[in-house]
Protein backbone atom coordinates (compact mmCIF):
# COMPACT_ATOMS: atom_id res chain seq x y z
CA UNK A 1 -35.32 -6.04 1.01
CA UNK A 2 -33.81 -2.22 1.05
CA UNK A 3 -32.39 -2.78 4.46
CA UNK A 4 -30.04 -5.89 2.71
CA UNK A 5 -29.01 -3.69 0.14
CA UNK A 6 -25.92 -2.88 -0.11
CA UNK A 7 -24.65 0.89 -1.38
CA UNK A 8 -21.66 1.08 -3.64
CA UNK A 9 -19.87 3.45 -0.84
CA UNK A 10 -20.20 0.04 1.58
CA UNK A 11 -18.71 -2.04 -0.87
CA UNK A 12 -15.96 0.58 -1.40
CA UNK A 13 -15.47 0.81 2.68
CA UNK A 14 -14.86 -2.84 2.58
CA UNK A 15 -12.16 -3.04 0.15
CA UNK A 16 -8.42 -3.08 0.60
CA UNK A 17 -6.42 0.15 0.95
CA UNK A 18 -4.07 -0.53 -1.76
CA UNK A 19 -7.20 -1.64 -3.88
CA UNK A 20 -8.81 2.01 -2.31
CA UNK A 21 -5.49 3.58 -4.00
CA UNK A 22 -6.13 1.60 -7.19
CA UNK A 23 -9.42 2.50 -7.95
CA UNK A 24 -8.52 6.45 -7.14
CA UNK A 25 -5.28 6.91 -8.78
CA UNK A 26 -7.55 4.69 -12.08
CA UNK A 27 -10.24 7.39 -11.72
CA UNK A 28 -7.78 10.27 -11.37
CA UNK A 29 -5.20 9.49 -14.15
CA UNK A 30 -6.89 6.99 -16.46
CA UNK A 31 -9.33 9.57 -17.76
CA UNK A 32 -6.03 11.95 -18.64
CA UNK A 33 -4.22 9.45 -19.93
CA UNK A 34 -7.24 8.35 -22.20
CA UNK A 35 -7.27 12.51 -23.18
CA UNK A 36 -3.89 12.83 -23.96
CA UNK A 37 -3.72 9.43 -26.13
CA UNK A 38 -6.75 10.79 -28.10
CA UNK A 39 -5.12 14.01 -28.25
CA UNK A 40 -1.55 12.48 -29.59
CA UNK A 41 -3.43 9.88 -32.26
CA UNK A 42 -5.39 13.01 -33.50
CA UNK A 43 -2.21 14.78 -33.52
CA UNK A 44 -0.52 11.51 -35.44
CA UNK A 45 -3.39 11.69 -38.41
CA UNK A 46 -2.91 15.39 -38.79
CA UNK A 47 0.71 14.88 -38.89
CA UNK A 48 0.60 12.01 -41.40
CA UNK A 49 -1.74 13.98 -43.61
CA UNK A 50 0.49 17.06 -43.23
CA UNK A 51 3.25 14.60 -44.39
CA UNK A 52 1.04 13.07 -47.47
CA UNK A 53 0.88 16.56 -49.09
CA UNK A 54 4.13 17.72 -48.14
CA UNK A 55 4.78 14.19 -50.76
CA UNK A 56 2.09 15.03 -53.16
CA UNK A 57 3.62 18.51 -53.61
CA UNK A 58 6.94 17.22 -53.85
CA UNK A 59 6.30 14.60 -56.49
CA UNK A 60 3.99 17.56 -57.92
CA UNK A 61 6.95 19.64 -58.26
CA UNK A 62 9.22 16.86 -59.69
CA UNK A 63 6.95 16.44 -62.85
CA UNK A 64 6.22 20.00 -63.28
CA UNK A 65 10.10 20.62 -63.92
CA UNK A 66 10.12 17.94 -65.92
CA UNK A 67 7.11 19.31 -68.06
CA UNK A 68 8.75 22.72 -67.80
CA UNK A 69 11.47 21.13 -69.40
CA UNK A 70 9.92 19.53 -72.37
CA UNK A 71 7.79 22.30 -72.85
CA UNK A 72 10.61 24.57 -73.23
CA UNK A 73 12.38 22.24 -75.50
CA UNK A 74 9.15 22.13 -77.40
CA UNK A 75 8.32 25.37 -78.31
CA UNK A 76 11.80 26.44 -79.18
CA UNK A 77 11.54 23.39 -81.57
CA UNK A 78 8.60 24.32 -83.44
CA UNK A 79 9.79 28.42 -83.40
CA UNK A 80 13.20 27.15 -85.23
CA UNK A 81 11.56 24.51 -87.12
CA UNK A 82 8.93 26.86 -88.68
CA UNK A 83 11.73 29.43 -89.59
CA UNK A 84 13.71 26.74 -90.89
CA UNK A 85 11.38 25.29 -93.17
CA UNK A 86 10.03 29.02 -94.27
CA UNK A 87 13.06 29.42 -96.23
CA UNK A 88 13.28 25.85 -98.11
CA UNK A 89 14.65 22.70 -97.05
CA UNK A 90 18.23 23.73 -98.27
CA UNK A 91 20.01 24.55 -95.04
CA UNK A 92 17.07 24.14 -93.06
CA UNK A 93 18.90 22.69 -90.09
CA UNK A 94 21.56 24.98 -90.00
CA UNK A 95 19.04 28.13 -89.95
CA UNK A 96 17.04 25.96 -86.85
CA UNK A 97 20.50 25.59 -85.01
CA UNK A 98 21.43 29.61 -85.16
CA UNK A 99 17.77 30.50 -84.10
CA UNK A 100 18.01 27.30 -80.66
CA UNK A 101 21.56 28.71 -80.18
CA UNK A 102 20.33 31.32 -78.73
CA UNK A 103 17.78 29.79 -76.22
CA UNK A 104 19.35 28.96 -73.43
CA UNK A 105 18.85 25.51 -71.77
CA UNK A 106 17.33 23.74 -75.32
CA UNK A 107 18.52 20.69 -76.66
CA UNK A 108 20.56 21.17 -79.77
CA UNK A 109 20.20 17.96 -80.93
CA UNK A 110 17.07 17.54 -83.55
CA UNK A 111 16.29 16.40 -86.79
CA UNK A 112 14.03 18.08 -89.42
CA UNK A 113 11.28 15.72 -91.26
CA UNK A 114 9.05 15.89 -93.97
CA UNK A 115 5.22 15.61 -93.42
CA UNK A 116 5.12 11.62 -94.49
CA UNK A 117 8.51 11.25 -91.61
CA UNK A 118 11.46 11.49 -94.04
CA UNK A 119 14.51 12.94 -92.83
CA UNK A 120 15.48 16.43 -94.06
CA UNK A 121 18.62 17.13 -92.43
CA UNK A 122 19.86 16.23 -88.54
CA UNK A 123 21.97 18.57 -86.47
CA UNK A 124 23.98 16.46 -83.42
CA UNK A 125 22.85 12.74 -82.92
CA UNK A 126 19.06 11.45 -81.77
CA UNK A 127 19.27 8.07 -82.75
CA UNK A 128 16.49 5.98 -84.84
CA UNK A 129 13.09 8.11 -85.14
CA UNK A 130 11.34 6.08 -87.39
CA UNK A 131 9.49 4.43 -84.93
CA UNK A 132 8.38 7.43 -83.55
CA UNK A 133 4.69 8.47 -84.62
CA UNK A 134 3.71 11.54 -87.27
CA UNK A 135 2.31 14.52 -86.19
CA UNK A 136 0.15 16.89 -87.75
CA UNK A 137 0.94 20.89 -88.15
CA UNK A 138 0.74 22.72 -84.46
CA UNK A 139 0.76 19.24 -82.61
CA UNK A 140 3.63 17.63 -80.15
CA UNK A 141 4.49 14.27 -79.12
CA UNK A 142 6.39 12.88 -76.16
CA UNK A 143 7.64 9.34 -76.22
CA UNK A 144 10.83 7.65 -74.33
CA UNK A 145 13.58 7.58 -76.95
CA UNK A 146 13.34 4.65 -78.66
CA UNK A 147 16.93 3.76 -79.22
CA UNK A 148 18.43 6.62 -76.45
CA UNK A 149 18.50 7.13 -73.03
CA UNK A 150 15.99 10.02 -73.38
CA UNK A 151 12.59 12.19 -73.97
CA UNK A 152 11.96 12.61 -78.05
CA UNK A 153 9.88 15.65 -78.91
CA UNK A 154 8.01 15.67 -82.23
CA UNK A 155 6.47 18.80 -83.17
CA UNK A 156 4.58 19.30 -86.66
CA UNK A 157 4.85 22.76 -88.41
CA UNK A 158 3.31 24.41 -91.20
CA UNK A 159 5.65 22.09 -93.94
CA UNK A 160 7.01 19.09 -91.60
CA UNK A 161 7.74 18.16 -88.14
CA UNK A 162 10.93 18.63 -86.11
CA UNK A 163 12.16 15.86 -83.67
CA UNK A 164 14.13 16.45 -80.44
CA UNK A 165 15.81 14.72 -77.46
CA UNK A 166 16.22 15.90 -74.17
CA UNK A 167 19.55 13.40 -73.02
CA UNK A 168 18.86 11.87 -69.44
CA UNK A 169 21.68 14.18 -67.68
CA UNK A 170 18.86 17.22 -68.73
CA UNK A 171 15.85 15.32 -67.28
CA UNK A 172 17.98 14.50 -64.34
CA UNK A 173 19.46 18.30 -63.60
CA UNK A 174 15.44 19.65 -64.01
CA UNK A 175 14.04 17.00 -61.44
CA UNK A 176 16.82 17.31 -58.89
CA UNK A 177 16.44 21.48 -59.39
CA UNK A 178 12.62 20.60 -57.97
CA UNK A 179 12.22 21.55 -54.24
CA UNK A 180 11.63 18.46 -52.13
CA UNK A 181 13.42 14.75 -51.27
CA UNK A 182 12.28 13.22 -54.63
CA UNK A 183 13.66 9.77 -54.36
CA UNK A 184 12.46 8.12 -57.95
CA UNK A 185 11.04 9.27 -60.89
CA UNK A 186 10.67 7.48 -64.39
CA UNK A 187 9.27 8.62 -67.31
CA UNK A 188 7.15 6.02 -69.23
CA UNK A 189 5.03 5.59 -72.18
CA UNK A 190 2.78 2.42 -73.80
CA UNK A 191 6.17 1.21 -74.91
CA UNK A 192 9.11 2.29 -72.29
CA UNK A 193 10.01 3.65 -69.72
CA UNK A 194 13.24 5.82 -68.47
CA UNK A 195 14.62 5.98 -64.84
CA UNK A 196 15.20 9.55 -64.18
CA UNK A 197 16.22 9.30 -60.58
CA UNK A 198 16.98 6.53 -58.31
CA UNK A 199 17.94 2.52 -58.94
CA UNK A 200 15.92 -0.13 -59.78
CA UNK A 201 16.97 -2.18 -56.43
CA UNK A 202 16.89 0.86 -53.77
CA UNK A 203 14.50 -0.11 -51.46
CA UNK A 204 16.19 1.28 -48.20
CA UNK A 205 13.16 3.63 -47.01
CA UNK A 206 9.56 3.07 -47.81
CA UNK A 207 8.72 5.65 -51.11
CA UNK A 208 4.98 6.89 -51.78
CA UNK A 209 4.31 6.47 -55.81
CA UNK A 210 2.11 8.86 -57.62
CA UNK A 211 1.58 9.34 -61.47
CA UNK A 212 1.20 12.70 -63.20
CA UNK A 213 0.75 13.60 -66.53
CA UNK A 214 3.74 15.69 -68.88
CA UNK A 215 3.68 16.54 -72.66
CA UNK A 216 0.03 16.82 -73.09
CA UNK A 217 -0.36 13.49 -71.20
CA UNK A 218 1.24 11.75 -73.76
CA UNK A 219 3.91 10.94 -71.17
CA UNK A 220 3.46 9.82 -67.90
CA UNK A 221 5.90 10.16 -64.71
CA UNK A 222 6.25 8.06 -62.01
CA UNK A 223 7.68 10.11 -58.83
CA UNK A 224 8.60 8.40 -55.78
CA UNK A 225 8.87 10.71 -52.94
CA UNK A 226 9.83 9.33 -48.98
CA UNK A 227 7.42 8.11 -46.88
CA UNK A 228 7.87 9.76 -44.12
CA UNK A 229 5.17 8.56 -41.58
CA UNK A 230 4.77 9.00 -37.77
CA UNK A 231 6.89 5.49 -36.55
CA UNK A 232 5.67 2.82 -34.42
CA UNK A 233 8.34 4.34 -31.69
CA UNK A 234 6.37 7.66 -32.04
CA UNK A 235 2.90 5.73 -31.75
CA UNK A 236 4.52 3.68 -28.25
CA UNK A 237 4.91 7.51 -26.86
CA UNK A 238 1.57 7.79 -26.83
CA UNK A 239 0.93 5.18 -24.48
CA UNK A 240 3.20 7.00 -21.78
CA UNK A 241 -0.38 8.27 -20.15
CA UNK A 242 -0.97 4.58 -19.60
CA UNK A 243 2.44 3.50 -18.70
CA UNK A 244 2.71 6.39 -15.99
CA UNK A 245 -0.67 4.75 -14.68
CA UNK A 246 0.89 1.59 -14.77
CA UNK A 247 3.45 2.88 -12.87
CA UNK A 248 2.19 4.79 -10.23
CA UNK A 249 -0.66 1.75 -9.45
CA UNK A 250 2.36 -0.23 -8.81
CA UNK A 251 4.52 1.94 -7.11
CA UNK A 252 1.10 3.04 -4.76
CA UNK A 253 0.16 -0.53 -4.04
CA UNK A 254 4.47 -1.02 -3.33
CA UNK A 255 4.57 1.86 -0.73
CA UNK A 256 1.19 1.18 0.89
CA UNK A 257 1.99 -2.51 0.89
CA UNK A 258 5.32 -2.28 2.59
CA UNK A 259 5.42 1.07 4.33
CA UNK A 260 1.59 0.87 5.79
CA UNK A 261 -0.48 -2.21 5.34
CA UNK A 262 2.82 -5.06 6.34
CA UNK A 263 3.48 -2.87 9.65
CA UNK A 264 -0.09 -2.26 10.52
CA UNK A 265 -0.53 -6.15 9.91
CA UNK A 266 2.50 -7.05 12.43
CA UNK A 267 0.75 -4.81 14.85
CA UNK A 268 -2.17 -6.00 14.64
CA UNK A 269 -0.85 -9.48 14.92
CA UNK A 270 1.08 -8.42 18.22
CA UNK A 271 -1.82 -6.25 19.59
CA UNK A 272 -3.88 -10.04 19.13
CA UNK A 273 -1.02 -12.14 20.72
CA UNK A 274 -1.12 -9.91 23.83
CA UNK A 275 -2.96 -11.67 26.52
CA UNK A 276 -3.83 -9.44 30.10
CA UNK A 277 -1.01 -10.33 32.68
CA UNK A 278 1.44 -11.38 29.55
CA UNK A 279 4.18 -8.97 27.97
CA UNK A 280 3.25 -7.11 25.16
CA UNK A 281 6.12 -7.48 22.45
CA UNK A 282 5.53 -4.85 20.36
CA UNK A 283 7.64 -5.28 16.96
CA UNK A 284 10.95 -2.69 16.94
CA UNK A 285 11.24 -1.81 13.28
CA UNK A 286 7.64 -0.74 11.53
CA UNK A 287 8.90 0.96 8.48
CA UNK A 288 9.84 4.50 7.63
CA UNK A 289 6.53 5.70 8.65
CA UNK A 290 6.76 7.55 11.59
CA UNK A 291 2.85 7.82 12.04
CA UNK A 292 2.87 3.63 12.56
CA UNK A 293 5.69 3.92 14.65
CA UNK A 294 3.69 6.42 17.17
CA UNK A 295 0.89 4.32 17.14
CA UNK A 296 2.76 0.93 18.16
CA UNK A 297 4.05 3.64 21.07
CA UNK A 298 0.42 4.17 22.00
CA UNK A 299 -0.37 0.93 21.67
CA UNK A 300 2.12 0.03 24.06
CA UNK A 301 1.29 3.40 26.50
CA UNK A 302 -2.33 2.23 26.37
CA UNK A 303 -1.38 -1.46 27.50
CA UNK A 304 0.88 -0.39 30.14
CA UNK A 305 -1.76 1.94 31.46
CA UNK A 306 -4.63 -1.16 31.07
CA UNK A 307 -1.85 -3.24 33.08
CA UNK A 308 -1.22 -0.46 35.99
CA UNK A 309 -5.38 -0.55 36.22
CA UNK A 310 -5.79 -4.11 36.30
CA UNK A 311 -3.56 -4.31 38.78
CA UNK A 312 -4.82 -1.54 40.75
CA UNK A 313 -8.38 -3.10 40.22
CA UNK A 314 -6.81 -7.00 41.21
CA UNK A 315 -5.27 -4.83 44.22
CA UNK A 316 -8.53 -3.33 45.04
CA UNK A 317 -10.46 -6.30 44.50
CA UNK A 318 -7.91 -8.32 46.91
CA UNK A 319 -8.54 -5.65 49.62
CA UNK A 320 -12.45 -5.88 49.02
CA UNK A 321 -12.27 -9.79 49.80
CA UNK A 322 -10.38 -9.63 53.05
CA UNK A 323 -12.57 -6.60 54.21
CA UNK A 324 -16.10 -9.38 53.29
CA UNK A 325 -13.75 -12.01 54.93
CA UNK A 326 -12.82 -10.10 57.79
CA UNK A 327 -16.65 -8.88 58.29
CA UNK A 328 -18.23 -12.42 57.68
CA UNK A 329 -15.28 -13.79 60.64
CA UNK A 330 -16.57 -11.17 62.59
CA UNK A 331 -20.11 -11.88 62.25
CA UNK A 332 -19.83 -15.59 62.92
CA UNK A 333 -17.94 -14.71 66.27
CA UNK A 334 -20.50 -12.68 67.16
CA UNK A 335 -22.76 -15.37 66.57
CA UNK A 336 -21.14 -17.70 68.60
CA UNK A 337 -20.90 -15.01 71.12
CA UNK A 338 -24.64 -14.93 70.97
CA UNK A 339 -25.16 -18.69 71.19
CA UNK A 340 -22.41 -19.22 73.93
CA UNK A 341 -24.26 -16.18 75.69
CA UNK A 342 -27.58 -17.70 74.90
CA UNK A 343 -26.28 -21.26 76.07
CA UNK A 344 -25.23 -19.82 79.63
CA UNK A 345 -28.56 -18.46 80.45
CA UNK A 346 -30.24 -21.52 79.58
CA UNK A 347 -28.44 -23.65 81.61
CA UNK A 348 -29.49 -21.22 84.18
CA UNK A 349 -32.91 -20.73 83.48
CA UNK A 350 -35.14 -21.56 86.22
CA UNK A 351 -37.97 -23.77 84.43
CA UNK A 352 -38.00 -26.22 81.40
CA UNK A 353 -39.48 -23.60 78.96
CA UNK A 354 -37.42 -21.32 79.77
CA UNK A 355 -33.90 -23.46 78.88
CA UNK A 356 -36.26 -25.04 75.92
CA UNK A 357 -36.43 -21.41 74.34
CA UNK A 358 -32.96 -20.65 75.36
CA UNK A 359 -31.96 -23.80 73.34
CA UNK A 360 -34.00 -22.84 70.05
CA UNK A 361 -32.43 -19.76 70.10
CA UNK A 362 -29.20 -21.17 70.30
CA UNK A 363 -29.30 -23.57 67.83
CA UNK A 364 -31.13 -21.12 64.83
CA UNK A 365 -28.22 -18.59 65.92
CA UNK A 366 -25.74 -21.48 65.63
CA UNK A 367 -27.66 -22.80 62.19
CA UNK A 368 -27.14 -19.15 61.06
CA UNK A 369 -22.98 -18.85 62.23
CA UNK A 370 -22.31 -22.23 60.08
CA UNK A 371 -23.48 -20.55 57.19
CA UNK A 372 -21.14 -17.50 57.36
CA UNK A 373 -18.61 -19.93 58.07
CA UNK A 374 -19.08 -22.15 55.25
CA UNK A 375 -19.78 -18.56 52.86
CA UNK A 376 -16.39 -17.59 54.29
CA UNK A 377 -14.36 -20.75 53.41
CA UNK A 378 -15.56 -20.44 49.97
CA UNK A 379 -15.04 -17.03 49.04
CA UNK A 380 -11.82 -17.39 47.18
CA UNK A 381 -13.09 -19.73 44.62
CA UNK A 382 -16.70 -17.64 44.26
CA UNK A 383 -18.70 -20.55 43.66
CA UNK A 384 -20.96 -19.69 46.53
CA UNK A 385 -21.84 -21.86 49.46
CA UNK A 386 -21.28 -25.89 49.40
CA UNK A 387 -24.28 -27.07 50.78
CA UNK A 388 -22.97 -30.50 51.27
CA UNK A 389 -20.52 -29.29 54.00
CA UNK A 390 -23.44 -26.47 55.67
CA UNK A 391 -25.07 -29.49 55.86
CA UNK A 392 -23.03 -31.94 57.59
CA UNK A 393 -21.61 -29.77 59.98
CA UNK A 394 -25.64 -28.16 60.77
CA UNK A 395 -26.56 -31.83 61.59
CA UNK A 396 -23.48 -32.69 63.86
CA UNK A 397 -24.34 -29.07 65.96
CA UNK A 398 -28.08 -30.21 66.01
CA UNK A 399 -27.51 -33.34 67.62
CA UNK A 400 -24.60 -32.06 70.15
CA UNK A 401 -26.76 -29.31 70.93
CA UNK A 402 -29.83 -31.78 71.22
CA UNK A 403 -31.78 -32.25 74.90
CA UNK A 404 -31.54 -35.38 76.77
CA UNK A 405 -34.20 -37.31 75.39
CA UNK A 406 -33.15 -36.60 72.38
CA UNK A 407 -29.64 -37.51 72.18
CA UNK A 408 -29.95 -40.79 70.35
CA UNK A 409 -31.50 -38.97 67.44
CA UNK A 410 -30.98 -40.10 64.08
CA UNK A 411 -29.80 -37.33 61.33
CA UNK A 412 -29.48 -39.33 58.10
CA UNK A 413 -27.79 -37.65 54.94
CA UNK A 414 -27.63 -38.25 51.16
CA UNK A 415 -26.07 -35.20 49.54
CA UNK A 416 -24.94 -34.42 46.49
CA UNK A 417 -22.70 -31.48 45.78
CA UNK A 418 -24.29 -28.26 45.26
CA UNK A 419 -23.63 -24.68 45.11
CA UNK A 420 -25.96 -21.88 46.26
CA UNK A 421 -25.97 -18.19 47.41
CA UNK A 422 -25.67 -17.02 50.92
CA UNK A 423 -29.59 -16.54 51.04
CA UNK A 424 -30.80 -19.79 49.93
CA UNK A 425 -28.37 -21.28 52.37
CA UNK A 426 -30.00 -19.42 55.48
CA UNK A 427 -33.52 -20.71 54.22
CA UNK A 428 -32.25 -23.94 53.99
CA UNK A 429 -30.42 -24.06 57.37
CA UNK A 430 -33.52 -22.43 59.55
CA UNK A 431 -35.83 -25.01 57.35
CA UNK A 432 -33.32 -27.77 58.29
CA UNK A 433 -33.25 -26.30 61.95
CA UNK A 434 -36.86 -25.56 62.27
CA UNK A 435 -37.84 -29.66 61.27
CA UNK A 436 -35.21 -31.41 63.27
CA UNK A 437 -36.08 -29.21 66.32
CA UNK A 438 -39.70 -30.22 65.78
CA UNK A 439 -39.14 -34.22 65.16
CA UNK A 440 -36.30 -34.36 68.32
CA UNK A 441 -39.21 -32.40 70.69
CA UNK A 442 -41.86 -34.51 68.99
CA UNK A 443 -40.60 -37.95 68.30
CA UNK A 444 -37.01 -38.13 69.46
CA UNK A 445 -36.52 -41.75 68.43
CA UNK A 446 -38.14 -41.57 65.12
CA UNK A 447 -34.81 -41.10 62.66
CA UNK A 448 -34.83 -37.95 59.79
CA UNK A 449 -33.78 -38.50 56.45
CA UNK A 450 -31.96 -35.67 54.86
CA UNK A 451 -31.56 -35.47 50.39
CA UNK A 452 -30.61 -33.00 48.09
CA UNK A 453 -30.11 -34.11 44.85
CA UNK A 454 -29.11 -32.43 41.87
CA UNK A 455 -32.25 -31.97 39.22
CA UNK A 456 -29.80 -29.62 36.65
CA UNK A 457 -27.35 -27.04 36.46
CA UNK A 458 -28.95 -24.53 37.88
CA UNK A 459 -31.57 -26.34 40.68
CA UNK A 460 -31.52 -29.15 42.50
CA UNK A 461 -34.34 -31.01 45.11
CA UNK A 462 -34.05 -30.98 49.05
CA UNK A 463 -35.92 -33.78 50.77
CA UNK A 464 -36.44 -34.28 54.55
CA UNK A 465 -38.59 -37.28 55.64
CA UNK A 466 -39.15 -37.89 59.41
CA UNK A 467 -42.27 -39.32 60.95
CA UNK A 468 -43.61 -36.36 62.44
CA UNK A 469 -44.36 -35.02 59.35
CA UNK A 470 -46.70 -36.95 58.57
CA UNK A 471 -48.49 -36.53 62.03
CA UNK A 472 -51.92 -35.66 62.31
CA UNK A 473 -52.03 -33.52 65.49
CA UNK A 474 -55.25 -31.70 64.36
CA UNK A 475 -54.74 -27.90 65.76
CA UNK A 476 -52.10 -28.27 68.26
CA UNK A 477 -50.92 -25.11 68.57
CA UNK A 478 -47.24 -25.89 68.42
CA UNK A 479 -48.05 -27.93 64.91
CA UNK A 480 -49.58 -24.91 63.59
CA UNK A 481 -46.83 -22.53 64.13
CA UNK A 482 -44.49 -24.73 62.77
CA UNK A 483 -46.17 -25.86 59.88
CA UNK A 484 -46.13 -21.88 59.27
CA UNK A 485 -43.06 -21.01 59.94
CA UNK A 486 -41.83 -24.59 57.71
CA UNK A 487 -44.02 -22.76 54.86
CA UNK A 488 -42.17 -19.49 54.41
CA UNK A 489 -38.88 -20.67 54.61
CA UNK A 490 -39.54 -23.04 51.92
CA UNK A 491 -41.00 -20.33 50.28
C-alpha cells in the first residue's frame, strides 16, 4: 500500500549519525577523489607516452650518428677510391690516403680491390676481407667486421671497390655524441653483431629496444634507451583521493563516536535510570563538547524544576485531602447533630406517628453520616468506600435505633469485600434503610438476610431477603410508597 511505503529520506532519518556522516562525507569526497584519480591516470598515460617518444627519439638519434658516421666514411671512400684508381693501380693507395687525409673524422684504414675482390694495395690494418661480399660500381656495403671489432665499408667504383673500417672507439665516440641516455646499442648483420655501448650482463634498469636501419639497411642497430615509466610509488599517489576518504570516514565516525554519540548514550542511560522522588546522577565528565555538557545541565535544571513541582503538587494535593477530610468530618457531625436533634424531638413528640417519623428521619440521616464516615476512613488509600464495613456498622445503628417491638430483630450478613464510590454507597444505605425499616414496622420477628457478593472486578450482586417482601398487601398505601421509593434507589 503507498501509506507502508517507505521514502528513502525515512530510511536515512533512521540511520546512525556516524553512518549519517558516512554516507555525506562518501557523497561529498568520493566523487572528487574518483575525479582526481581519473585525472592523475590520464595524466600517467600522457606522461608514459611523452616518455616513449622522448625513447624513440633518443634511440632515433643514436642510429642516425651512427649512419652519419658510416655515411661519411663512405663517401670519402669512394671520392679517394675513384681518384685513386683514375691514375692506375701503381700507387693507388697512397694517392687515396693524401686525398682522406684531408677529411676530417674518416677512417684511414682501407684497402683497394679489384672488381673480382683481389687486393690492390692496403693502407693501415682491416683485417681479413675476403669474406666480405663484391660490390658493383656506385654501390656500398655495411657488414660487422668479420675478423675486427668494427663496421667494414665496401664501396664499388668505376675500376674496383674500396674497403673500410670504422674501429669500435669511432662507433662508440658518434653514439655517445647523440643527445639522449642511450644505454645499449649493437650493430648487427645476418652474420654478427658488435656491442657499441653497454655490457652484455647490465640489467640494472629496465631498457626499451628498438631496431633501425643504417648503411642502406644493410646494417641494422639495436638501441636500448631507459625505460623510464611512471612507478608503482607514483601510481599509489593517485589513490591519496581515496586514502583521504578513508581517513576522514574514520576520523568522523572517531570524533562523533567518542565526543557525541558515547556521552549522549551515558545521558541517555542516566536520564532512563532517574526515577521521580530518586536522585538524578547525572555523569561529571561528557567529553570536550561543551554543547553535551549544557544539555546534561538542562537536563538536570529541568529535573530539579519537575522535582520542586511534584512536590509542590504532592504538597498541594496533601492540603486538598485534609480540606475533603476536614469537610466530610464536618458533614458527618452535622449529621449526627441532625439525628441527635431529630432523636430529642421524637422522644418528645406527643403521638406515635409523630416519634415514628421522627425515628425514620433519624435513622436515613444516621444511614447517610455512616457513609461519610466510612468515605472518610478510606480516603488515604483512594479505593473508595468498603461496603463491608458501611454495612456492618448501618445494621448495628438500625437495630439500636429500632422501636420496641422491634428490638429482637434479626439483621443477617454475608459480605464480601467490595469497593464503591460515595454515590452508590448512599443508594445502597437508604435501600438498606428503606427495607429494614419496612420489615421491623411490618414483621418485626421475621429475620432479613443481607448478601453482596462479588460477580467481577468491576460489579458485584446485593441481595436482601426478608419475608415482607414477598407480602401481598394488595394497595396498602404504605406498600405502595415503599415499593416506589425501593425502586429508584435501586435504580
Amino acid at each position: 500500500m503507498p501509506g507502508d511505503r517507505v521514502t528513502l529520506a525515512e530510511r536515512f532519518g533512521r540511520l546512525p549519525t556516524a553512518t549519517k556522516l558516512l554516507l555525506i562525507l562518501t557523497a561529498a569526497i568520493l566523487p572528487i577523489g574518483i575525479a582526481l584519480a581519473w585525472t592523475g591516470e590520464a595524466g600517467v598515460r600522457e606522461a608514459n607516452n611523452a616518455l616513449q617518444g622522448r625513447a624513440d627519439d633518443q634511440s632515433k638519434a643514436a642510429a642516425q650518428a651512427i649512419e652519419s658516421l658510416i655515411a661519411r666514411n663512405a663517401l670519402a671512400l669512394r671520392i679517394g677510391a675513384n681518384g685513386a684508381l683514375s691514375g692506375g693501380t701503381s700507387g693507388a693507395c697512397d694517392r687515396a690516403r693524401s686525398a682522406l687525409s684531408i677529411a676530417p673524422a674518416i677512417s684511414q684504414n682501407f684497402e683497394i680491390e679489384s672488381l673480382d675482390g683481389q687486393p690492390i694495395c692496403a693502407a693501415g690494418s682491416i683485417g681479413a676481407t675476403g669474406s666480405l661480399p663484391l660490390v658493383a660500381p656506385g654501390d656500398i656495403r655495411v657488414r660487422v667486421a668479420p675478423a675486427e671489432d668494427a663496421v667494414a665499408i665496401r664501396v664499388g667504383t668505376a675500376n674496383g671497390m674500396a674497403t673500410s673500417i670504422i674501429s669500435l672507439p669511432e662507433l662508440r665516440a658518434a653514439a655517445l655524441e647523440a643527445p639522449g641516455d642511450v644505454g645499449s646499442l649493437i650493430l648487427h648483420d645476418d652474420a654478427r653483431e658488435l656491442r657499441v655501448l653497454g655490457s652484455a650482463g647490465a640489467a640494472n634498469s629496465p631498457v626499451r629496444f628498438s631496431e633501425r636501419q643504417v648503411g642502406k639497411g644493410t646494417l641494422l642497430a639495436r638501441v636500448g634507451v631507459a625505460d623510464q615509466r611512471i612507478t608503482t610509488v607514483d601510481r599509489l599517489l593517485l589513490l591519496l583521493p581515496f586514502l583521504m576518504w578513508v581517513l576522514a570516514a574514520l576520523v568522523t565516525w572517531l570524533v562523533v563516536s567518542r565526543v557525541l554519540i558515547r556521552p549522549l548514550k551515558r545521558l541517555q542511560r542516566a536520564v532512563l535510570h532517574y526515577h521521580p522522588g530518586s536522585a538524578l546522577d547525572l555523569p561529571r565528565k561528557l567529553g570536550p563538547a561543551t554543547e553535551i555538557q549544557a544539555l546534561r545541565d538542562a537536563f538536570g535544571r529541568a529535573i530539579a524544576r519537575v522535582d520542586q513541582s511534584e512536590q509542590e503538587m504532592a504538597a498541594a494535593l496533601d492540603g486538598q485531602r485534609r480540606l475533603v477530610r476536614e469537610v466530610h468530618h464536618r458533614v458527618k457531625n452535622n449529621l449526627q447533630v441532625i439525628a441527635s436533634l431529630l432523636n430529642i424531638h421524637g422522644r418528645g413528640a406527643d403521638t406515635a406517628d409523630a416519634r415514628a417519623a421522627y425515628a425514620g428521619i433519624s435513622r436515613r440521616v444516621g444511614a447517610l453520616s455512616i457513609v461519610h464516615r466510612n468515605h472518610f476512613a478510606e480516603m488515604e488509600d483512594n479505593r473508595g468506600i468498603a461496603l463491608r464495613p458501611l454495612l456492618s456498622e448501618l445494621a448495628a445503628e438500625l437495630r439500636a435505633g429500632a422501636p420496641e417491638s422491634a428490638r429482637k430483630l434479626a439483621i443477617d450478613l454475608d459480605i464480601d469485600t467490595v469497593y464503591t464510590t460515595q454515590d452508590a454507597a448512599v443508594a445502597v444505605a437508604f435501600l438498606i434503610t428503606e427495607i429494614v425499616e419496612f420489615a421491623m414496622l411490618s414483621c418485626p420477628a421475621d429475620p432479613i438476610e443481607i448478601s453482596l457478593r462479588r460477580t467481577s472486578d468491576l460489579t458485584a450482586r446485593l441481595t436482601l431477603s426478608s419475608q415482607v417482601l414477598n407480602a401481598d398487601d394488595g394497595e396498602e398505601p404504605g406498600k405502595v410508597q415503599f415499593e416506589r421509593i425501593v425502586g429508584g434507589l435501586a435504580k
